[in-house]
N, C-alpha and C. Protein backbone atom coordinates (compact mmCIF):
# COMPACT_ATOMS: atom_id res chain seq x y z
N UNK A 1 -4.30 24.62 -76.82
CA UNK A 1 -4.01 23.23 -77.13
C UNK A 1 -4.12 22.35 -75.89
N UNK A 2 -3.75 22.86 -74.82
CA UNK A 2 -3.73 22.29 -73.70
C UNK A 2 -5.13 21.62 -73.47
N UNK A 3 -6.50 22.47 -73.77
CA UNK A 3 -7.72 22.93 -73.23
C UNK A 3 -8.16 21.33 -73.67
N UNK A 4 -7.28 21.00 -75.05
CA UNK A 4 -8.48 20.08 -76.02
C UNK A 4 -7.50 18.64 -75.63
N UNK A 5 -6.18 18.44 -75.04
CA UNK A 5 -5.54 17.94 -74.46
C UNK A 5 -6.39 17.13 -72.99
N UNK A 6 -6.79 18.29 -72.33
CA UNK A 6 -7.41 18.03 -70.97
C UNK A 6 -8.70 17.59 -71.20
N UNK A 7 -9.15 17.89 -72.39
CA UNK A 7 -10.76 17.72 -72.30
C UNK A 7 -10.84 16.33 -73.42
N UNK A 8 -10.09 16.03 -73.98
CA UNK A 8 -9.80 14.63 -74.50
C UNK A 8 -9.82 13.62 -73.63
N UNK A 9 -8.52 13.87 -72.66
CA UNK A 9 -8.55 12.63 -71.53
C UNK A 9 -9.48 12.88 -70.99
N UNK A 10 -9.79 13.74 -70.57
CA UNK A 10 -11.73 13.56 -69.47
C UNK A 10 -12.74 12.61 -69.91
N UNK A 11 -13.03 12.58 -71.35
CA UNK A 11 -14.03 12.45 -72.37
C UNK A 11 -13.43 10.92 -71.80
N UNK A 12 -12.29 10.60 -72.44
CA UNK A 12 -11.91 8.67 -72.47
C UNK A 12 -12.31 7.99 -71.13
N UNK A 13 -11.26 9.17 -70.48
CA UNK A 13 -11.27 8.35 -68.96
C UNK A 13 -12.94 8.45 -68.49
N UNK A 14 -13.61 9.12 -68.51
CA UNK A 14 -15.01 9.10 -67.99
C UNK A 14 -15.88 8.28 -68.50
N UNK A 15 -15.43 7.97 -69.77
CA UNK A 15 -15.77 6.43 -70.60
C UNK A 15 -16.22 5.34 -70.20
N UNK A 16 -14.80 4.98 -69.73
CA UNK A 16 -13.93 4.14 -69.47
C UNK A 16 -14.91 3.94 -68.31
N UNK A 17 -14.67 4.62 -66.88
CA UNK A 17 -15.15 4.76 -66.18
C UNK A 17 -16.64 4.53 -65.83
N UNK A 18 -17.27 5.13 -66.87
CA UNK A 18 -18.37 5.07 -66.55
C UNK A 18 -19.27 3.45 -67.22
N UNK A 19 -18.29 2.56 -68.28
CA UNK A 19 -18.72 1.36 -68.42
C UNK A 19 -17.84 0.28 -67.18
N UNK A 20 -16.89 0.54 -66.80
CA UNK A 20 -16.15 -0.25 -66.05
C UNK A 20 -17.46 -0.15 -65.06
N UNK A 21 -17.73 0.49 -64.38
CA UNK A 21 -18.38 0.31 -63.30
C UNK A 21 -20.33 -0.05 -63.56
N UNK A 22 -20.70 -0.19 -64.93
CA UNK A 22 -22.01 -0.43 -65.46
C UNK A 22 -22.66 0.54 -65.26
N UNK A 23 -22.33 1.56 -65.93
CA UNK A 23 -23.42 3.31 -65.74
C UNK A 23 -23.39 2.89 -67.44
N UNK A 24 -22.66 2.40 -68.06
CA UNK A 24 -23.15 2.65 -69.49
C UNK A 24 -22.22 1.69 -70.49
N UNK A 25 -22.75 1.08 -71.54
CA UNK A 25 -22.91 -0.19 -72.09
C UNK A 25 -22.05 0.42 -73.19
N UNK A 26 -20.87 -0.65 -73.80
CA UNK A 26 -19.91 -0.09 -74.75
C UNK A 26 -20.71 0.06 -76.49
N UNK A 27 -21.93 -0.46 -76.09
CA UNK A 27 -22.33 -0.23 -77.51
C UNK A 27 -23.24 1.14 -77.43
N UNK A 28 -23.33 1.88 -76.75
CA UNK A 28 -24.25 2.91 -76.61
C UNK A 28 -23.64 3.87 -77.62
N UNK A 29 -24.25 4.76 -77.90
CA UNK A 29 -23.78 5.94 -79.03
C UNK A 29 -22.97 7.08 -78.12
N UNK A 30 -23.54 6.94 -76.68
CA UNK A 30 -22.96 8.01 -76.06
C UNK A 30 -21.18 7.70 -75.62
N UNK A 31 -21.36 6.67 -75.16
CA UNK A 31 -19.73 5.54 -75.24
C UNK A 31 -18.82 6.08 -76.15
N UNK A 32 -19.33 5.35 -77.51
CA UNK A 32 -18.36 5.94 -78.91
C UNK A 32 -18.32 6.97 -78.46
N UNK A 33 -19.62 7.94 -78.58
CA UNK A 33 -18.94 9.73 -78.94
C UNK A 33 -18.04 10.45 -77.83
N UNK A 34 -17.75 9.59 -76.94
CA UNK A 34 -17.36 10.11 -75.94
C UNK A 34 -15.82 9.28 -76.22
N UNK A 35 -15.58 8.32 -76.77
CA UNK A 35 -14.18 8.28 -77.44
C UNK A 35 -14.10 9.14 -78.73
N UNK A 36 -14.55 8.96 -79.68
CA UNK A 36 -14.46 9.55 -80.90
C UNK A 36 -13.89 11.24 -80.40
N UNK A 37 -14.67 11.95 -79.68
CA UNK A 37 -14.52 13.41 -79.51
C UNK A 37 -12.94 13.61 -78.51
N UNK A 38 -12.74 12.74 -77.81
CA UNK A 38 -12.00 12.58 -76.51
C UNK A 38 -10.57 12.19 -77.45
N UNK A 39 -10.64 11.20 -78.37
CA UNK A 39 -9.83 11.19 -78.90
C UNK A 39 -9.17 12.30 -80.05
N UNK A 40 -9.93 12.92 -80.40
CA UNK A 40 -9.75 13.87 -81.45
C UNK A 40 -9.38 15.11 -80.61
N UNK A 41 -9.49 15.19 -79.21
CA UNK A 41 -8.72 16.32 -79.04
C UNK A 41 -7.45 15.92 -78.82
N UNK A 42 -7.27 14.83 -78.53
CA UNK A 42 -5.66 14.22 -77.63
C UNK A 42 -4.84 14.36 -79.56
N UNK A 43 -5.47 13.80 -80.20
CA UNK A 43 -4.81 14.00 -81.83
C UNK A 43 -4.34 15.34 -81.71
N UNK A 44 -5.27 16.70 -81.27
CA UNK A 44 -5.20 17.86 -82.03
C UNK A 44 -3.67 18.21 -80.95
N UNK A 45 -3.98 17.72 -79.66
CA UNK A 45 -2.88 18.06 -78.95
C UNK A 45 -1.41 17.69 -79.50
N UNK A 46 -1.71 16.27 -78.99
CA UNK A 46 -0.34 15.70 -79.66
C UNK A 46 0.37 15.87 -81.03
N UNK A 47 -0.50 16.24 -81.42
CA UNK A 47 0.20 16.32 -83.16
C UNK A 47 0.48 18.04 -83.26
N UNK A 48 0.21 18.79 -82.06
CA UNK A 48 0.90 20.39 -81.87
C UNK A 48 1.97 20.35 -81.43
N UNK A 49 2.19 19.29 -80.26
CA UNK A 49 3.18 18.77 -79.48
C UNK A 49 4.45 17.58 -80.12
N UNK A 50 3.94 17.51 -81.73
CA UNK A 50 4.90 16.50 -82.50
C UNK A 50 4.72 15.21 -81.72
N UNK A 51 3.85 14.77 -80.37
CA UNK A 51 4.04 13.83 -80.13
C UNK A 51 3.24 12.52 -80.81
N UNK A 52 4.39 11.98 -81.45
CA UNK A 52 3.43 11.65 -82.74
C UNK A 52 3.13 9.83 -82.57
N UNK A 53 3.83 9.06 -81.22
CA UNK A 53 3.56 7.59 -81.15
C UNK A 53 1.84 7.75 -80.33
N UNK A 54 1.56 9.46 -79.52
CA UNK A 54 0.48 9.23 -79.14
C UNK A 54 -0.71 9.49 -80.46
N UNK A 55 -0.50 10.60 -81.34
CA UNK A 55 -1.32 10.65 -82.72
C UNK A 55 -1.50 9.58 -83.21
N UNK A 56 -0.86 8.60 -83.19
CA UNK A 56 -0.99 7.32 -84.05
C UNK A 56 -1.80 6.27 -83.10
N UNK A 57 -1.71 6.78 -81.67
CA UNK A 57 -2.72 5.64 -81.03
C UNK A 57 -3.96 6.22 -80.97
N UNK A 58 -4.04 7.62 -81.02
CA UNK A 58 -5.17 8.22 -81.15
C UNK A 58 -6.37 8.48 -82.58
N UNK A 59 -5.42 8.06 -83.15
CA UNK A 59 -6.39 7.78 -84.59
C UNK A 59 -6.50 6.86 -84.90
N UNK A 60 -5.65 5.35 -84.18
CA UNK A 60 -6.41 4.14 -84.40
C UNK A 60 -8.08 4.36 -83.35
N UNK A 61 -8.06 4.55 -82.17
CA UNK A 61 -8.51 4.53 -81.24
C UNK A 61 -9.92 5.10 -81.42
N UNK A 62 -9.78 6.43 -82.20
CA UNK A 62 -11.19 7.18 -82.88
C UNK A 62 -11.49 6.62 -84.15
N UNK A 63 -10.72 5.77 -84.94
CA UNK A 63 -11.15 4.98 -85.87
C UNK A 63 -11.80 3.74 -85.49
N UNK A 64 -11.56 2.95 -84.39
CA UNK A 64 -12.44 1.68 -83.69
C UNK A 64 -13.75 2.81 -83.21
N UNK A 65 -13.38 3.78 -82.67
CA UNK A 65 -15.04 4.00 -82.02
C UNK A 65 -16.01 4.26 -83.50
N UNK A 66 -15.63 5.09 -83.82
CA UNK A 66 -16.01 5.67 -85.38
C UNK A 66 -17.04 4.33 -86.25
N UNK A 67 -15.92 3.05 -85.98
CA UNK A 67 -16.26 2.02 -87.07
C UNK A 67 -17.23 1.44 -85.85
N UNK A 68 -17.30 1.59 -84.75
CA UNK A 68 -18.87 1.12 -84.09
C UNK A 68 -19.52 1.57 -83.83
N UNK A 69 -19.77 2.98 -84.19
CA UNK A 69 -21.05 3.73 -84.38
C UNK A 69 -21.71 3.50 -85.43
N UNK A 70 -21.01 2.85 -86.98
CA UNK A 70 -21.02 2.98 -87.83
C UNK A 70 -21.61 1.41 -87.77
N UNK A 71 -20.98 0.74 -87.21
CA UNK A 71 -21.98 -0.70 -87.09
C UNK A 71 -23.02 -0.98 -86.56
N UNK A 72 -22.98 -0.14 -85.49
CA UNK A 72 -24.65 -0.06 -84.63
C UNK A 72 -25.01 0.62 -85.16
N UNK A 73 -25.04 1.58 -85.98
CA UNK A 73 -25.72 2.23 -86.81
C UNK A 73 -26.80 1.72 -87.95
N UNK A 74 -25.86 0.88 -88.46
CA UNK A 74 -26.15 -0.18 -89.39
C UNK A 74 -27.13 -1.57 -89.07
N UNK A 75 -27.04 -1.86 -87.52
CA UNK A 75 -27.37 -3.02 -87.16
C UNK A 75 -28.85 -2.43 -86.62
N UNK A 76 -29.09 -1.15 -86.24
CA UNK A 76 -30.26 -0.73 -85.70
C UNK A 76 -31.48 -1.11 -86.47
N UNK A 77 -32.67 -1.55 -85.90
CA UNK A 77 -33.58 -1.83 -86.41
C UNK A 77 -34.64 -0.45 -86.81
């Protein structure tokens, strides 16, 4: 549990990181999947761990990336 814990925050923070500084654009597919996946381990953690105010920020959080893959998806020509 730990594994998908540690490899959740990597996924966000490297995100994060990697648009804060302009290596990569928040509408890219790689962006989302790199919340979407990042978040879904911090869910699998926290919700082993009962910690459940972080489950609830973590499934809003993979639900915004989710719903803009799903719009650039849509918007692609």
């Amino acid at each position: 549990m730990d594994v998908c814990g540690w490899a959740g925050t990597l996924l966000i923070l490297a995100a994060y990181a990697l648009q804060s500084n302009g290596k990569m654009q928040t509408r890219s597919a790689l962006y989302q999947w790199m919340n979407v996946l990042g978040a879904a381990g911090l869910i699998i953690n926290s919700g082993w761990y009962s910690a459940w105010p972080s489950v609830t920020l973590n499934v809003v959080w993979l639900a915004i990336a989710a719903l803009a893959l799903w719009q650039n998806r849509r918007a692609a020509p």
